[in-house]
Structure formats: C-alpha cells, structure tokens
C-alpha atoms as a PDB file:
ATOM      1  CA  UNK A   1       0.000   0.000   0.000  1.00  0.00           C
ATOM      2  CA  UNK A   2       3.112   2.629   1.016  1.00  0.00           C
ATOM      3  CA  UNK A   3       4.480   1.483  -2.344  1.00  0.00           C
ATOM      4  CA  UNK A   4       1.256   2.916  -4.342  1.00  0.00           C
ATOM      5  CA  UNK A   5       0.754   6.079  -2.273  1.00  0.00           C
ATOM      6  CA  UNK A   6       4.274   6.906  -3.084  1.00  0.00           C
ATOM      7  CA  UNK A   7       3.881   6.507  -6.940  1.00  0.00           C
ATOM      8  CA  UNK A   8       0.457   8.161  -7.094  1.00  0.00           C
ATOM      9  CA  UNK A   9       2.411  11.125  -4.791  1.00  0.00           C
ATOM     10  CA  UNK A  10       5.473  10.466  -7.845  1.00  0.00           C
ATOM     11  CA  UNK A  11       2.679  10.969 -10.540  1.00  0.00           C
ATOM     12  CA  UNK A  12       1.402  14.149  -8.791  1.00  0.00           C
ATOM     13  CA  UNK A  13       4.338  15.342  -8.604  1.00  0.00           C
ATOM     14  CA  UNK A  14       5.249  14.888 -12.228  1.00  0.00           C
ATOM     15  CA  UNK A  15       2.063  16.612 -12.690  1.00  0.00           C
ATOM     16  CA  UNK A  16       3.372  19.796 -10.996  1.00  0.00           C
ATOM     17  CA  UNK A  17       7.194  19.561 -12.545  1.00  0.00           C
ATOM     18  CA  UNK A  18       5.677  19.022 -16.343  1.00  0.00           C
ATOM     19  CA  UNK A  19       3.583  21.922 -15.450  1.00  0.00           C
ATOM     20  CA  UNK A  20       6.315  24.387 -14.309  1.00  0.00           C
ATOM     21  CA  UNK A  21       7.880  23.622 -17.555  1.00  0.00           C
ATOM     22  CA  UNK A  22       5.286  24.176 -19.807  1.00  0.00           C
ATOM     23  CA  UNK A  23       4.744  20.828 -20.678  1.00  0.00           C
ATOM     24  CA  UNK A  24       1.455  18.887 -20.354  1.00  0.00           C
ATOM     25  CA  UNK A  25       0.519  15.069 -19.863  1.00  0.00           C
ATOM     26  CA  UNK A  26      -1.015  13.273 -22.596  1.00  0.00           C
ATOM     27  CA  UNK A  27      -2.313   9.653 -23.111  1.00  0.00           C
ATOM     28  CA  UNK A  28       0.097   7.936 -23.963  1.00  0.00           C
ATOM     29  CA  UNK A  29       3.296   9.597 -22.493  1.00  0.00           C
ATOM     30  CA  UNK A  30       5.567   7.515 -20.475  1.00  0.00           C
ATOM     31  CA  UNK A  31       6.486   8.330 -17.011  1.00  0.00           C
ATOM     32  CA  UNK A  32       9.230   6.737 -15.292  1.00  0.00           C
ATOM     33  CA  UNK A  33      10.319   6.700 -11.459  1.00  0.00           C
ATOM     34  CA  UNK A  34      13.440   5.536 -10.442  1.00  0.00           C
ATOM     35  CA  UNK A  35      14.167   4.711  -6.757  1.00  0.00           C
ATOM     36  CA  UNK A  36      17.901   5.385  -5.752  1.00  0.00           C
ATOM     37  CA  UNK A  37      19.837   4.087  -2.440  1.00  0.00           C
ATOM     38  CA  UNK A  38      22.307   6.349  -2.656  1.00  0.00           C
ATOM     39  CA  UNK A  39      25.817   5.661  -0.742  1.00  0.00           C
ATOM     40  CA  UNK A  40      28.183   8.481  -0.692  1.00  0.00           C
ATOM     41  CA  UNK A  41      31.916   7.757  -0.651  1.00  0.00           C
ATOM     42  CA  UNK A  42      33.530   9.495   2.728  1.00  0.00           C
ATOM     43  CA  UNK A  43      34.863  12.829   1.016  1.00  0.00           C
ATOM     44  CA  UNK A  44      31.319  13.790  -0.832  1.00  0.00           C
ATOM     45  CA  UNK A  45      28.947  15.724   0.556  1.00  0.00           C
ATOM     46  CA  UNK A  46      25.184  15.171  -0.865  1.00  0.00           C
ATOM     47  CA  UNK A  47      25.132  19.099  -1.812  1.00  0.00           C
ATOM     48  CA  UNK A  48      28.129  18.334  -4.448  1.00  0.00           C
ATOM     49  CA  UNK A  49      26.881  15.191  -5.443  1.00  0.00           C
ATOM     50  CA  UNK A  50      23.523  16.757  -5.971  1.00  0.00           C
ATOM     51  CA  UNK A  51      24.715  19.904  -7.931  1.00  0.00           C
ATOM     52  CA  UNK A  52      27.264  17.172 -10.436  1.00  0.00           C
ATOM     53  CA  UNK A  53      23.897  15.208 -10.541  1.00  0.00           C
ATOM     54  CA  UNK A  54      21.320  17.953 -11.673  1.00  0.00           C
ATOM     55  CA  UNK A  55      23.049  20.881 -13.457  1.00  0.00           C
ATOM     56  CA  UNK A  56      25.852  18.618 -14.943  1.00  0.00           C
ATOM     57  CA  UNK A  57      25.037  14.955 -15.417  1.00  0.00           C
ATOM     58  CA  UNK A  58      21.386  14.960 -16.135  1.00  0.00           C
ATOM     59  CA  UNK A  59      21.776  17.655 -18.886  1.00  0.00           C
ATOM     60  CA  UNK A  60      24.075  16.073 -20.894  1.00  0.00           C
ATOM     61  CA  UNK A  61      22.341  12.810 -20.594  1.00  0.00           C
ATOM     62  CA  UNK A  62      19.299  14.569 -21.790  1.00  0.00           C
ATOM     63  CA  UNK A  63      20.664  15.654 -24.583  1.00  0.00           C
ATOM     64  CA  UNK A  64      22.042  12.366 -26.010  1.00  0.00           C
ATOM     65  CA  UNK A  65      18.874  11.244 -25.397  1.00  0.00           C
ATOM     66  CA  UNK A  66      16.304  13.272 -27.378  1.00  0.00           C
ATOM     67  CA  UNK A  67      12.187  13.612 -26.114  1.00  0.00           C
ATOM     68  CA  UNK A  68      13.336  12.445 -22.887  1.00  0.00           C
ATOM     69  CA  UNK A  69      13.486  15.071 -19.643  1.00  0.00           C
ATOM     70  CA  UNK A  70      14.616  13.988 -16.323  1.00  0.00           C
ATOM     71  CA  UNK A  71      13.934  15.687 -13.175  1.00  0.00           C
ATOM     72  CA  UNK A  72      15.640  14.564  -9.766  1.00  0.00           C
ATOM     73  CA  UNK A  73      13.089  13.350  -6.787  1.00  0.00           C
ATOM     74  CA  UNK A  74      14.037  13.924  -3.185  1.00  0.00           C
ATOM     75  CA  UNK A  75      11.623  11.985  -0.576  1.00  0.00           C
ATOM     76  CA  UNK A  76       9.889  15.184   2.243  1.00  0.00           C
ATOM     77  CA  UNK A  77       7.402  12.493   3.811  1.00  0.00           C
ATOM     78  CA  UNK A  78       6.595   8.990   4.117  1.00  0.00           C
ATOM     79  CA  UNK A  79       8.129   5.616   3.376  1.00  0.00           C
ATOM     80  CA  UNK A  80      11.037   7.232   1.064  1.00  0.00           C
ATOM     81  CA  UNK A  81      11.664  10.190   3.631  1.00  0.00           C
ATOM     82  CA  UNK A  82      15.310  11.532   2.665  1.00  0.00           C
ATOM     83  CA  UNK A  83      15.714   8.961  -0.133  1.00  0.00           C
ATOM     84  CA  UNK A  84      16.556  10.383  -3.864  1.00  0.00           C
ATOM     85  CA  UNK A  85      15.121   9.377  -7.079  1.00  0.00           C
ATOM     86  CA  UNK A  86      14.667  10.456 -10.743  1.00  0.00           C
ATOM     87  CA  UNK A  87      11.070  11.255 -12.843  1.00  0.00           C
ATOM     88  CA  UNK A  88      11.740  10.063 -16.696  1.00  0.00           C
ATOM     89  CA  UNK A  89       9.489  11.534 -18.742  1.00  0.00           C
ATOM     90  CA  UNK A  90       9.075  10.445 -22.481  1.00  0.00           C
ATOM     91  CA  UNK A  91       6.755  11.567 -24.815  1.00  0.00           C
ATOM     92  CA  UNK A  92       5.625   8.297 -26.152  1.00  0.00           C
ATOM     93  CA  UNK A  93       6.755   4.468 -25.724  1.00  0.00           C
ATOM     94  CA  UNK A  94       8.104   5.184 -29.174  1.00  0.00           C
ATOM     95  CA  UNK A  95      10.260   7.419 -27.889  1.00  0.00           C
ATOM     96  CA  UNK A  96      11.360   5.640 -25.139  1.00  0.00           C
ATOM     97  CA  UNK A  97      11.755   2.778 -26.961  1.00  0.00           C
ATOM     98  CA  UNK A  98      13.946   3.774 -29.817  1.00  0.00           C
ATOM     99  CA  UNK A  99      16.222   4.113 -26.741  1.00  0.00           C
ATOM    100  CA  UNK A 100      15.807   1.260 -25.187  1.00  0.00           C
ATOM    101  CA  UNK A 101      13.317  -1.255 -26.652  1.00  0.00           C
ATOM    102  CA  UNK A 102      14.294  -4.373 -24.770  1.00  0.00           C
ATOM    103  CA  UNK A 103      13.098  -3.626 -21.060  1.00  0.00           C
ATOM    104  CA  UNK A 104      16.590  -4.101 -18.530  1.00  0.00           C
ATOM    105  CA  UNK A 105      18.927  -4.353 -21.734  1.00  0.00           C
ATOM    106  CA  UNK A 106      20.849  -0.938 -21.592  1.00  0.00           C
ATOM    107  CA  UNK A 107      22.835  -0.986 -24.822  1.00  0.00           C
ATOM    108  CA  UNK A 108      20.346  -3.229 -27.320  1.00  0.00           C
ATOM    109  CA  UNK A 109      20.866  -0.422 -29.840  1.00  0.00           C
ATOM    110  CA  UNK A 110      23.229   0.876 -31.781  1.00  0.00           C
ATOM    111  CA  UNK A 111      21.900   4.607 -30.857  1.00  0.00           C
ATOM    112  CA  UNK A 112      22.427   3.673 -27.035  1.00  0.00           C
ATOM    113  CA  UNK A 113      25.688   2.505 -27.355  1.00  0.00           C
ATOM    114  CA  UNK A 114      26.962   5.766 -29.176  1.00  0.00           C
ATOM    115  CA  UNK A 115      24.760   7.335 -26.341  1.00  0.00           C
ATOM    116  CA  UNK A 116      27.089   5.780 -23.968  1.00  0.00           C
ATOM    117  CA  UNK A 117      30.593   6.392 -24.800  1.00  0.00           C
ATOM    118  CA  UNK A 118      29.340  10.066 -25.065  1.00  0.00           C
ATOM    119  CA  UNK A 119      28.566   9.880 -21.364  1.00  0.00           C
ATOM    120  CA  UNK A 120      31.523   7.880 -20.137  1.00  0.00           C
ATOM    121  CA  UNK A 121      33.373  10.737 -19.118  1.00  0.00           C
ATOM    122  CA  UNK A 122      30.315  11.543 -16.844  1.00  0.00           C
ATOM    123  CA  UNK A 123      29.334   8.233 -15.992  1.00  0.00           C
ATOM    124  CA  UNK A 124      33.395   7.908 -14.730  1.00  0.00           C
ATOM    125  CA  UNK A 125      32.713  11.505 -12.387  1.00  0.00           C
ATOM    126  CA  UNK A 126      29.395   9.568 -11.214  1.00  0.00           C
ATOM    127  CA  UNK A 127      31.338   6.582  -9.751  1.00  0.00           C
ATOM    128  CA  UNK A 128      33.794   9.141  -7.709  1.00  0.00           C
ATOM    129  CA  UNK A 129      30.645  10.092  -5.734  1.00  0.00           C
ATOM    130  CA  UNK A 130      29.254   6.957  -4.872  1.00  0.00           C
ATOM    131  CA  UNK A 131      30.158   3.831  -3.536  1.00  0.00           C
ATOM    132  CA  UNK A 132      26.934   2.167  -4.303  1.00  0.00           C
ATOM    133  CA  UNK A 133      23.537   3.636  -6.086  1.00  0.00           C
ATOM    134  CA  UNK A 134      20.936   0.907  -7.005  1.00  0.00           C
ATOM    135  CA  UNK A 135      17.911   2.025  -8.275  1.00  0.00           C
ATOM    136  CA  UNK A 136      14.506   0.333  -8.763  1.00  0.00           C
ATOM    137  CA  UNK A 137      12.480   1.569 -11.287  1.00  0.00           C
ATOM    138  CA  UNK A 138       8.861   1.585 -13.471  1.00  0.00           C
ATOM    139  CA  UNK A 139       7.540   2.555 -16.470  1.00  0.00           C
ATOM    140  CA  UNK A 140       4.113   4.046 -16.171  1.00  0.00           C
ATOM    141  CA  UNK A 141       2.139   5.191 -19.628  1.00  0.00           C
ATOM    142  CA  UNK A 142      -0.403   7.761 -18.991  1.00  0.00           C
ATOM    143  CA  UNK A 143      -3.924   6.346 -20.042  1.00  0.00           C
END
C-alpha cells in the first residue's frame, strides 16, 4: 500500500514539474520513477553530489537522449523520507523505446551505445561520488 501512495504522490508530482515547464501530460506519455539508495563515498557531501547530478550529469544525458526530460526526486514524507530518485518523462513508448526497446537491456541499440561512450566521461565523475547507487524503477504510460 506505502508502495502505491508513493507513486500516485510520484505521478502528482510529475504533474506539478511538467507543469512548471510548460509541458502537459497526454495519453500515452511515459512516465518513469526511479528509486535510488544512494551511498556516498567518505569525502562527498550530498550538496556536491547533488549539484554534479542535476546541473551537470542529467543535462548532458538529456541531450544524447532526445524527447526524454529527467527531473531529480528527493523523498519530504513517508516511506522514502530523505531517499533520492529520478522522474523520466518520455513523450511516447516510441520514444522511449527507440532508446531502449528491450526492457533491462541498456545498450540493445546501436543509438544507445553511441549514447554511452558520449557519457563515459560523466558516468566515470558519477562513480567518484558513490560507492553504491541501485535504483529500482517503473515505467508508467499515462492512459
């Protein structure tokens, strides 16, 4: 039940965040929530990871990745209190799955893969932040 009231509080949220950027939800977008456990290696603070994170890594992943816009989640209340997570949103399943059609495969297509070695500068300064950061995640399409 905690697990539902969060989403539908995820979805509301995405509401608000598509809103404040002009965007609106239509049938058939996709939203995606990603869950993070985030463990800091001893020298990082979660301000620094958190500014690398939103003004530096998410842009540049955003723009290898075209239609999609990614806004960083951080839990205020309930079962996710002080946890982070990430809001995917994709304007259709086509988009999203030009980028990655086979669901858990992260480098199916040639497009990711070129996606990829852009990024592994960033995806390097990502692992000198954290010692650990799995994620669980869902696709939700807007009906």
């Amino acid at each position: 039940m905690k697990t539902k009231v969060f989403f539908m509080l995820c979805l509301l949220l995405c509401v608000g965040l598509t809103q404040l950027s002009a965007q609106t939800l239509q049938k058939g977008d996709v939203v995606a929530i990603r869950v993070y456990t985030l463990t800091l290696k001893p020298d990082v603070t979660m301000n620094q990871f958190l500014d690398f994170w939103i003004n530096k890594y998410n842009p540049e992943f955003e723009k290898c990745y075209p239609g999609l816009k990614i806004f960083v989640l951080s839990g205020d209340r309930g079962e996710k209190k002080n946890q982070f997570g990430e809001l995917w949103y994709f304007e259709s399943l086509k988009v999203r799955d030009k980028y990655w059609p086979i669901e858990g495969d992260t480098t199916s297509t040639d497009f990711d893969k070129a996606a990829a070695k852009k990024l592994k500068p960033l995806n390097d300064e990502w692992d000198k932040f954290l010692l650990a950061g799995p994620s669980v995640y869902t696709d939700w399409v807007i009906k």
